[in-house]
N, C-alpha and C. Protein backbone atom coordinates (compact mmCIF):
# COMPACT_ATOMS: atom_id res chain seq x y z
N UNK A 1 5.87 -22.13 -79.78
CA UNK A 1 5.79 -22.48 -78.37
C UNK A 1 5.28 -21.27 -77.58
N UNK A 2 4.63 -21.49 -76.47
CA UNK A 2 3.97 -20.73 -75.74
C UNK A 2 4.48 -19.73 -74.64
N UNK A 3 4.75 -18.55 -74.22
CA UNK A 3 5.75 -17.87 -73.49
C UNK A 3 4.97 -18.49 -72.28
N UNK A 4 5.81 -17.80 -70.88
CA UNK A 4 5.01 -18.40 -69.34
C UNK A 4 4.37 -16.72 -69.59
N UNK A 5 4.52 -15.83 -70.54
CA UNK A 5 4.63 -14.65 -70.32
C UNK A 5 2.90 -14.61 -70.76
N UNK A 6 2.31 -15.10 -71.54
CA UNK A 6 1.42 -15.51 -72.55
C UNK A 6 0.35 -16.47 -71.90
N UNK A 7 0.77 -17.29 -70.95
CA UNK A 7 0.30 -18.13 -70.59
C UNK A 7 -0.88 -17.02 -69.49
N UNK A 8 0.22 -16.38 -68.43
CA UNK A 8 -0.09 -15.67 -67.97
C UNK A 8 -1.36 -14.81 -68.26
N UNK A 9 -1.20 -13.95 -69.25
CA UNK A 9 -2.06 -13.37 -70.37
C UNK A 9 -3.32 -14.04 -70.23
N UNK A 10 -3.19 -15.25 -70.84
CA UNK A 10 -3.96 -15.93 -71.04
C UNK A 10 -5.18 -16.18 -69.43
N UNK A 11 -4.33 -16.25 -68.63
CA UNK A 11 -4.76 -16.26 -67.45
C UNK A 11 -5.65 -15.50 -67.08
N UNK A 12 -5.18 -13.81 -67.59
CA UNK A 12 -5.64 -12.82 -67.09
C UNK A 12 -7.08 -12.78 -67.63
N UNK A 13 -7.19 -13.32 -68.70
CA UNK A 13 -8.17 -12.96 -69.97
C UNK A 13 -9.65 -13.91 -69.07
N UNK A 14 -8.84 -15.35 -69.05
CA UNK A 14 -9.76 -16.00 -68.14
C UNK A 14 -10.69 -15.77 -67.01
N UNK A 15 -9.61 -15.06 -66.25
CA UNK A 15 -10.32 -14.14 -64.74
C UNK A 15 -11.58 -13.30 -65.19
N UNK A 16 -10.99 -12.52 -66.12
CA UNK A 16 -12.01 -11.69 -66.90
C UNK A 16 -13.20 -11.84 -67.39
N UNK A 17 -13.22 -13.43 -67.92
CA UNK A 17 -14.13 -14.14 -68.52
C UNK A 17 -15.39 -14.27 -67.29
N UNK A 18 -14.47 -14.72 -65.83
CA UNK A 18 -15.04 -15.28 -64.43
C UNK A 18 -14.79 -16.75 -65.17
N UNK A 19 -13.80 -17.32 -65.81
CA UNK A 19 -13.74 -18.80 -65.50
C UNK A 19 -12.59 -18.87 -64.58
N UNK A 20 -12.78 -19.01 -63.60
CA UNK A 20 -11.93 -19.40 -62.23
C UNK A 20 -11.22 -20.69 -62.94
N UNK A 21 -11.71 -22.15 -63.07
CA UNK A 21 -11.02 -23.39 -62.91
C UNK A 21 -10.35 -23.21 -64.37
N UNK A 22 -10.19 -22.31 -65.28
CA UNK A 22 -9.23 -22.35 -66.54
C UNK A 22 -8.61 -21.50 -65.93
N UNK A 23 -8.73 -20.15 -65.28
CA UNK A 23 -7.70 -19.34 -64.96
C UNK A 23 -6.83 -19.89 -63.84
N UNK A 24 -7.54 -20.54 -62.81
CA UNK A 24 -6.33 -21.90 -62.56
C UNK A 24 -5.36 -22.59 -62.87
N UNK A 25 -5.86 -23.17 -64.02
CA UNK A 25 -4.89 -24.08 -64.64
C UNK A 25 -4.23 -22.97 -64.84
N UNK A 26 -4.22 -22.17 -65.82
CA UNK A 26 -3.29 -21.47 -66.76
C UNK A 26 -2.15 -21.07 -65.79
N UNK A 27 -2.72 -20.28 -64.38
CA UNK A 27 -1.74 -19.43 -63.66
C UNK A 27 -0.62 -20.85 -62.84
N UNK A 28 -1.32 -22.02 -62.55
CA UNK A 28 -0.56 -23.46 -62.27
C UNK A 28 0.46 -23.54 -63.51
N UNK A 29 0.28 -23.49 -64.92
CA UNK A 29 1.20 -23.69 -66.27
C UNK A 29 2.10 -22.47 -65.81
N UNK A 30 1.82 -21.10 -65.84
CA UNK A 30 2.71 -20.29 -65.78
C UNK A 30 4.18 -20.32 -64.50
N UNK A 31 2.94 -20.71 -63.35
CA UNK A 31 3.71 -21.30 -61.95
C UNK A 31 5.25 -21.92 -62.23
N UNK A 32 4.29 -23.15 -62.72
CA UNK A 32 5.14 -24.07 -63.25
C UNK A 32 6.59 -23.97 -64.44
N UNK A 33 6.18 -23.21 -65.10
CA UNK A 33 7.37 -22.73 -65.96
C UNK A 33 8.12 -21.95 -64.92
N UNK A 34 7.78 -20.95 -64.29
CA UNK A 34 8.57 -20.07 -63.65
C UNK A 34 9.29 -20.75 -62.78
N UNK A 35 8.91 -21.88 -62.05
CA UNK A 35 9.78 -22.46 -61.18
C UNK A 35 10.71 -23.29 -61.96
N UNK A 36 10.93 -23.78 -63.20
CA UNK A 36 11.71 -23.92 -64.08
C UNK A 36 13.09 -23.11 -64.22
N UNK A 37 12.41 -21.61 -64.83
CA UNK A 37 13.15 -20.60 -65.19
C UNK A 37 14.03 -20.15 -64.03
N UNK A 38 13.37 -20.08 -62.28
CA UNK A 38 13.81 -19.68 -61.65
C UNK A 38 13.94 -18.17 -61.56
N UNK A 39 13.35 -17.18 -61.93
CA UNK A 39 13.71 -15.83 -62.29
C UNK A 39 12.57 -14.81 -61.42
N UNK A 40 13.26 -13.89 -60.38
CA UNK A 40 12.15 -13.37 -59.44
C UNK A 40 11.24 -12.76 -59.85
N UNK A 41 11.95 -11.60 -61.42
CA UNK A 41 10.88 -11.04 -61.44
C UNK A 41 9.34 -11.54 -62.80
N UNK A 42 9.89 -12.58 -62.94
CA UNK A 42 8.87 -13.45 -63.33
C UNK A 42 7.70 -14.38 -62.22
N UNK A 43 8.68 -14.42 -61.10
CA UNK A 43 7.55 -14.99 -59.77
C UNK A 43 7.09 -13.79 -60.03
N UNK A 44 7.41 -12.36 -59.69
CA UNK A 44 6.55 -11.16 -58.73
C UNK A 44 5.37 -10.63 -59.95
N UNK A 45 5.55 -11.09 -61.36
CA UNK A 45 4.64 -10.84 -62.64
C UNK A 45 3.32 -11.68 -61.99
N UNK A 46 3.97 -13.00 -61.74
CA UNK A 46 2.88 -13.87 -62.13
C UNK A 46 1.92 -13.25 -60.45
N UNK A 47 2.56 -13.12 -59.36
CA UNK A 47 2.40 -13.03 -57.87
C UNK A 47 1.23 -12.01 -58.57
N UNK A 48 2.03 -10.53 -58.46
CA UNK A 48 0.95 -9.46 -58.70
C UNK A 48 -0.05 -9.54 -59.97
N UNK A 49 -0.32 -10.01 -60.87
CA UNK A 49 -1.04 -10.37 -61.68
C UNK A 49 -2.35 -11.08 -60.87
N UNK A 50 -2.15 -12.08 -60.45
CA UNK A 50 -3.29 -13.00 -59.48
C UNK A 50 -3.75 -12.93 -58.78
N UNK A 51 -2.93 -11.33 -57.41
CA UNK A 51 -3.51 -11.06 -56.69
C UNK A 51 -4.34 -10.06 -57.03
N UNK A 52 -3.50 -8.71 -58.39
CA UNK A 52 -4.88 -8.18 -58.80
C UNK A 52 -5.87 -8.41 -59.47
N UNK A 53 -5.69 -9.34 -60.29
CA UNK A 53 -7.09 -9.62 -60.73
C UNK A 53 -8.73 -10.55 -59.55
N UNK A 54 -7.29 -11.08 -58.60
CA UNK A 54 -8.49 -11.54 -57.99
C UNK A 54 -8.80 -10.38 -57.32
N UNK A 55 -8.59 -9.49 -56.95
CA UNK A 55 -9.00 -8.53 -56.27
C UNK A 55 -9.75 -7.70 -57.38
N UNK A 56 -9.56 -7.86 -58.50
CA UNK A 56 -10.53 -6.34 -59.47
C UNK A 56 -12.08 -7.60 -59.42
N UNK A 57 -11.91 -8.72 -59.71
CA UNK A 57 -13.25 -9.32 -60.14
C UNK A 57 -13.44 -10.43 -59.13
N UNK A 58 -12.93 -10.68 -57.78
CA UNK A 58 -13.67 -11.35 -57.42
C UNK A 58 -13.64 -12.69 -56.92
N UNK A 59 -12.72 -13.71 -57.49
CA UNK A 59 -12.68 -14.81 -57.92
C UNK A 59 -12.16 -15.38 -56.34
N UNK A 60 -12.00 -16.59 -56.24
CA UNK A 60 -11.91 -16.94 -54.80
C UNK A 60 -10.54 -17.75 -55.72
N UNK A 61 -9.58 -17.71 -54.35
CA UNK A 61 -8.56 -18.89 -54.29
C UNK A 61 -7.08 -18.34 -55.36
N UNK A 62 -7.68 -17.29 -56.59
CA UNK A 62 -6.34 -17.62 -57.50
C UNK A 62 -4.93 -16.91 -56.54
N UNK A 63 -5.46 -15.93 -55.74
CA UNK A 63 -4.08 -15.41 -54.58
C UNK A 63 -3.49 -16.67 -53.47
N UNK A 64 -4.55 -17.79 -53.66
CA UNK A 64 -4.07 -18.66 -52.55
C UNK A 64 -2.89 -18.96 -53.89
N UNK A 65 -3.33 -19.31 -54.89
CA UNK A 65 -2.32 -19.95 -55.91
C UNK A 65 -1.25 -19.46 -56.40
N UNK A 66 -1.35 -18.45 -56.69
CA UNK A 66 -0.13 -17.47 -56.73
C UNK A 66 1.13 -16.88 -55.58
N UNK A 67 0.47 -17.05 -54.42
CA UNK A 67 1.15 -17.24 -53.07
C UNK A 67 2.52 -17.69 -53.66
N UNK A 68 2.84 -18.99 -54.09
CA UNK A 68 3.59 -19.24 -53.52
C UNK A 68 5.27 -18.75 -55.08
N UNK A 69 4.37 -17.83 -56.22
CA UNK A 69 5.31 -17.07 -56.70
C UNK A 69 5.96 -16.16 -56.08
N UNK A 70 5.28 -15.10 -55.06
CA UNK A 70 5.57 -13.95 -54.15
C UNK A 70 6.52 -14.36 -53.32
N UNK A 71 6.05 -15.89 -52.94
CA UNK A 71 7.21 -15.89 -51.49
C UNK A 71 8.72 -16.13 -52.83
N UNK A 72 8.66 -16.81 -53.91
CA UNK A 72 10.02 -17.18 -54.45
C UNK A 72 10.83 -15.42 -55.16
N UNK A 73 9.87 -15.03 -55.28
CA UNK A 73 10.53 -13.70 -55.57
C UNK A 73 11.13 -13.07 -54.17
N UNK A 74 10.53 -13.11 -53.86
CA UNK A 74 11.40 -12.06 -52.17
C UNK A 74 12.44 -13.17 -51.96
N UNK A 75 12.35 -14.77 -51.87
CA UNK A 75 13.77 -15.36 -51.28
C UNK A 75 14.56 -15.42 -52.33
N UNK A 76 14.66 -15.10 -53.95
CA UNK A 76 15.58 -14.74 -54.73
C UNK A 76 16.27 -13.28 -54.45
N UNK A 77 15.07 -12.62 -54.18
CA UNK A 77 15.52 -10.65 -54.18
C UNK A 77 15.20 -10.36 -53.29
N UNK A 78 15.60 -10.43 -52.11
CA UNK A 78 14.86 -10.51 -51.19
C UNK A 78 15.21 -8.31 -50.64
N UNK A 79 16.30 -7.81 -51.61
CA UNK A 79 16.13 -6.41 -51.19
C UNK A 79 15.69 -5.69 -52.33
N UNK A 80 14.77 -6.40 -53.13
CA UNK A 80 13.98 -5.99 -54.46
C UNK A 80 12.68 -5.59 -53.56
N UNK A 81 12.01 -4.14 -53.80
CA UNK A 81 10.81 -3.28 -52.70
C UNK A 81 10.35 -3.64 -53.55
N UNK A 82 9.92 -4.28 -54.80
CA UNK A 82 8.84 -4.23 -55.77
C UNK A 82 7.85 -5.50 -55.42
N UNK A 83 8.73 -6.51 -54.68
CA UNK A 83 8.92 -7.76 -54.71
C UNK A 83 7.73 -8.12 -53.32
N UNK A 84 8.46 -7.05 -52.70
CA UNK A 84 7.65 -6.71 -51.17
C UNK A 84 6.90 -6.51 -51.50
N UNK A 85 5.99 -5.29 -52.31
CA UNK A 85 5.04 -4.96 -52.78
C UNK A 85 3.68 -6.37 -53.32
N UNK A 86 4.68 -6.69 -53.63
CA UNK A 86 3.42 -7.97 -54.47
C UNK A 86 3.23 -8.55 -53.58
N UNK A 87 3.86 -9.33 -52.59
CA UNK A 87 3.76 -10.20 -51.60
C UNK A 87 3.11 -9.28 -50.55
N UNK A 88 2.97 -8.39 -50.42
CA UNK A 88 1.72 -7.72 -48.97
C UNK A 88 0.53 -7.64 -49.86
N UNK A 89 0.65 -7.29 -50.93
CA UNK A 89 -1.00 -7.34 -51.93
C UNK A 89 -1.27 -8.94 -51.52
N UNK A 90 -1.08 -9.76 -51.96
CA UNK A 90 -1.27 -11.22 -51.83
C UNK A 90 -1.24 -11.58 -50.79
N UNK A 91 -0.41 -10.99 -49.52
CA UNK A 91 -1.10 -11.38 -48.10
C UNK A 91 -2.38 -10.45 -47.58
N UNK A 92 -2.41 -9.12 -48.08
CA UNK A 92 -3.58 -8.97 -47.20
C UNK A 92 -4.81 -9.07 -47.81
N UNK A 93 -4.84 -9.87 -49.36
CA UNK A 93 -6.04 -10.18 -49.92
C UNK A 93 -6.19 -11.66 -49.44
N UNK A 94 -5.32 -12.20 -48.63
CA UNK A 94 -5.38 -13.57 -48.13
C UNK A 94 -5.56 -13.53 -46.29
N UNK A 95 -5.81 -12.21 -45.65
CA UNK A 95 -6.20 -12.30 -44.43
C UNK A 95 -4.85 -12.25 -43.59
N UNK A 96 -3.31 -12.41 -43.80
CA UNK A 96 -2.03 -12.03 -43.38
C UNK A 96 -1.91 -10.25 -43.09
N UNK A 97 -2.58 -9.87 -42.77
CA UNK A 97 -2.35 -8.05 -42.55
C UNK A 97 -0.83 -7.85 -42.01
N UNK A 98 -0.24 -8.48 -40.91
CA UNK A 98 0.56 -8.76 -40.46
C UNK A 98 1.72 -8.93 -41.42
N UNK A 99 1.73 -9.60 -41.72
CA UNK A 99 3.04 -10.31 -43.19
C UNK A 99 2.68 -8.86 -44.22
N UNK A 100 1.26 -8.66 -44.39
CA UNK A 100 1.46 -7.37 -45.84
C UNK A 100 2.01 -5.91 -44.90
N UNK A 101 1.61 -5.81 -43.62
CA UNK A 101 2.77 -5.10 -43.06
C UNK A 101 4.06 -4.52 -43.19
N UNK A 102 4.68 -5.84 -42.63
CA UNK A 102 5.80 -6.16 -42.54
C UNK A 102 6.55 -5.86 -44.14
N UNK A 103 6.22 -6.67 -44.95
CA UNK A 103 6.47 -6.45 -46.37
C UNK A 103 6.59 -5.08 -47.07
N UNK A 104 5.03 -4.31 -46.91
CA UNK A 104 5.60 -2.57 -47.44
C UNK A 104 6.61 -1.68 -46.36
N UNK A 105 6.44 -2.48 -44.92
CA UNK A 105 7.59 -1.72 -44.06
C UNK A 105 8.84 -2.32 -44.69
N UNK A 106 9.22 -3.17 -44.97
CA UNK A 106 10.11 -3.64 -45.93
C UNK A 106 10.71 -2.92 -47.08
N UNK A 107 9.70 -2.85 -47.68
CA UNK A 107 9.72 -1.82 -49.15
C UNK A 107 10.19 -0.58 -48.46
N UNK A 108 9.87 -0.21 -47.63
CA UNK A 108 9.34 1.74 -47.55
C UNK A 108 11.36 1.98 -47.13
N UNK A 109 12.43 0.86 -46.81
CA UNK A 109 13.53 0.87 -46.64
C UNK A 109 14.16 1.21 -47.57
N UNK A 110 13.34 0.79 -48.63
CA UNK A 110 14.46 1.53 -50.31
C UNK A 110 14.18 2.76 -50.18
N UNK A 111 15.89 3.05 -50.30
CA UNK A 111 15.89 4.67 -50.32
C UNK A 111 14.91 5.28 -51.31
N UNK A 112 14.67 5.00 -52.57
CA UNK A 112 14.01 5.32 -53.67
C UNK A 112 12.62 5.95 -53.05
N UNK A 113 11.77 5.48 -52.44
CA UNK A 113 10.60 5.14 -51.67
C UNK A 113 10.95 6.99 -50.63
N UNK A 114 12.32 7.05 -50.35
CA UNK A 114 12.56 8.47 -49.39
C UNK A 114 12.44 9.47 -49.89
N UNK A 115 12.98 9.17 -51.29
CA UNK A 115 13.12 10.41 -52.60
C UNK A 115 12.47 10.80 -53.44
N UNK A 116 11.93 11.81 -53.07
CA UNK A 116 10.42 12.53 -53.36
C UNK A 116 10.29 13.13 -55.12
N UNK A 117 11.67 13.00 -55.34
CA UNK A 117 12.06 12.81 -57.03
C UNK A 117 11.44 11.66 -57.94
N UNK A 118 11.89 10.78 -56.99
CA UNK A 118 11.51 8.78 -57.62
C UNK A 118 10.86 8.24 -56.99
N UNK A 119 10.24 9.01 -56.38
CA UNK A 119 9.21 8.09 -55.37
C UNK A 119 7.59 7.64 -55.57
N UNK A 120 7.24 9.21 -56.89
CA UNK A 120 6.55 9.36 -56.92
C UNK A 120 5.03 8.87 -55.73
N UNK A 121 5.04 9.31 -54.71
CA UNK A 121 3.96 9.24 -53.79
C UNK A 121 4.25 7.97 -53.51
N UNK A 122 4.89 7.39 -53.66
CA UNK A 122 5.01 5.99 -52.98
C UNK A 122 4.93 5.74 -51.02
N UNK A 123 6.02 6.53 -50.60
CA UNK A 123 6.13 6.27 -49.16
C UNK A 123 4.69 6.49 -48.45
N UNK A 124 3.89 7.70 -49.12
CA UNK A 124 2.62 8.09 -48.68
C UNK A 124 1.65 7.39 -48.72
N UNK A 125 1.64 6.54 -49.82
CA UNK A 125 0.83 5.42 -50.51
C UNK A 125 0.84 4.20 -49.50
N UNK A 126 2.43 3.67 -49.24
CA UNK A 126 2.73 3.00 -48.58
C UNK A 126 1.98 2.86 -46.87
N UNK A 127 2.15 4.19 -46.40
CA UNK A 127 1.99 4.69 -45.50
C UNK A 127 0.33 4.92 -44.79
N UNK A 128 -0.07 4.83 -45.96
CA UNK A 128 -1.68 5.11 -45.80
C UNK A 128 -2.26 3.64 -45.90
N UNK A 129 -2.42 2.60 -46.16
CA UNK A 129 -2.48 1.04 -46.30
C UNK A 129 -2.16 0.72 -45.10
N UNK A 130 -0.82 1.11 -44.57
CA UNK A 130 -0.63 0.47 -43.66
C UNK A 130 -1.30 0.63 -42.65
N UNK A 131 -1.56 2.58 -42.41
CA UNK A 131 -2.64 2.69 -41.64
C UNK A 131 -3.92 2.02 -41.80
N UNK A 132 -4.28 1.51 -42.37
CA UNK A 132 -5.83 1.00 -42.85
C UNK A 132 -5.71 -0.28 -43.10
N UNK A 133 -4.92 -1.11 -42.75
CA UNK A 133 -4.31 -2.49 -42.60
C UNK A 133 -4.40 -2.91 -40.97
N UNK A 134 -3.99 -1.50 -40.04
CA UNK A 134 -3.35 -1.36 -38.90
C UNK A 134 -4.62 -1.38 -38.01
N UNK A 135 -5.58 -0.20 -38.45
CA UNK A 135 -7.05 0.06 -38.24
C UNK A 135 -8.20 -0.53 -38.47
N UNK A 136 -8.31 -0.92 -40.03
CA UNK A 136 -9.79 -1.31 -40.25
C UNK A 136 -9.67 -2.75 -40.56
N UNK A 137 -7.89 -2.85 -40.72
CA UNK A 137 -7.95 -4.69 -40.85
C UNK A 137 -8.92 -5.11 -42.22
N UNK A 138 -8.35 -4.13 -43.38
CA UNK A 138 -9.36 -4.24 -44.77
C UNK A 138 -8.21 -4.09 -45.65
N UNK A 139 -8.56 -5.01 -46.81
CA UNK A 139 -7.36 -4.00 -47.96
C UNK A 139 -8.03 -2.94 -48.73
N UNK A 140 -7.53 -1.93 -49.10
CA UNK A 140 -8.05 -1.05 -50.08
C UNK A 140 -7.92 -0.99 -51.35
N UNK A 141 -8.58 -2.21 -52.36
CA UNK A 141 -8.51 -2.70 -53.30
C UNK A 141 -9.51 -2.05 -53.86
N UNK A 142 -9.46 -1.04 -55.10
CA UNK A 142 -10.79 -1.01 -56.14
C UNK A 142 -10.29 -1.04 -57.25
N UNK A 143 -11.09 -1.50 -58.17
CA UNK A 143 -10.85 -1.63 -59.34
C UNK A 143 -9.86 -0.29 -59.94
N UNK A 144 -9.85 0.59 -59.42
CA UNK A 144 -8.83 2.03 -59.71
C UNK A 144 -7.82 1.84 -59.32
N UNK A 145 -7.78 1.68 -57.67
CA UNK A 145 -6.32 1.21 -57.79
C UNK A 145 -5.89 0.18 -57.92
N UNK A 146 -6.04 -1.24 -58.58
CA UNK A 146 -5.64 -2.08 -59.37
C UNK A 146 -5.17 -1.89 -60.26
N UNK A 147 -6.09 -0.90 -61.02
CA UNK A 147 -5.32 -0.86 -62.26
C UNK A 147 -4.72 0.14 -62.36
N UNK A 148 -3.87 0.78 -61.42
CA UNK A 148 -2.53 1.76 -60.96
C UNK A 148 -1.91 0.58 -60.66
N UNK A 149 -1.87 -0.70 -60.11
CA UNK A 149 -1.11 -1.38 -59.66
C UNK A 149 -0.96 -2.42 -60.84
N UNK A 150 -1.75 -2.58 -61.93
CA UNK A 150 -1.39 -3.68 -62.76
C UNK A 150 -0.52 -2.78 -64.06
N UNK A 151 -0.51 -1.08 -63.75
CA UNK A 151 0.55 0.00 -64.58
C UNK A 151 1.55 -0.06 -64.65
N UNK A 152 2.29 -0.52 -63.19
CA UNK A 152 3.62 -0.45 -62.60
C UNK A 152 4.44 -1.03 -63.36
């Protein structure tokens, strides 16, 4: 039997390919299991997965689709900053600057994020987006930092 974990995968591979309407389905199958399982940080896998790949290659719509993993992870965990994290990627690759705001100001509340031990550059990171969220009303998506963000 097939993991949602795999499915996912599978998803990713698709994007890659540029078949949009299979990487659809697949990330809808994974959706779908997860709302089964119920488990946040399986929404915030599938959430940040869809928003970065649509953001490394391109693809129109798979962040509209994944949307609605991000919102189930934050109303399960809702004081999980990781959670925040995925859900402002997925709003401001969806035109919400506002909501991806709100969300890393969200995040930037975990103490972790203060502590320059465990924070690793995070608050700064945080901090600089927002400025440029705030300003140029753009996300700062490149294929580099995607794939710092598909590391995490």
């Amino acid at each position: 039997m097939i993991t949602i974990q795999e499915i996912r995968k599978q998803a990713e591979s698709l994007v890659q390919e540029r078949n949009n309407e299979a990487a659809d389905l697949s990330y809808k199958q994974a959706l779908e299991g997860a709302i089964e399982i119920n488990d946040a940080q399986l929404f915030s896998t599938i959430g940040r997965s869809g928003s970065i790949y649509e953001g490394i290659y391109g693809l129109k719509d798979i962040v509209k689709l994944v949307m609605e993993a991000c919102e189930r992870a934050v109303q399960l965990e809702p004081s999980k900053p990781a959670y925040h994290d995925t859900r402002a990627l997925a709003r401001a690759l969806t035109g919400n600057y506002t909501g991806a705001i709100e969300d890393l100001e969200k995040s930037m509340e975990d103490p972790a994020y203060r502590n320059p031990a465990t924070s690793t550059g995070q608050l700064q990171k945080h901090e600089n987006w927002i400025k440029i969220l705030r300003d140029e009303k753009k996300i700062p998506l490149t294929k580099q930092y995607s794939k710092v963000l598909l590391d995490r």
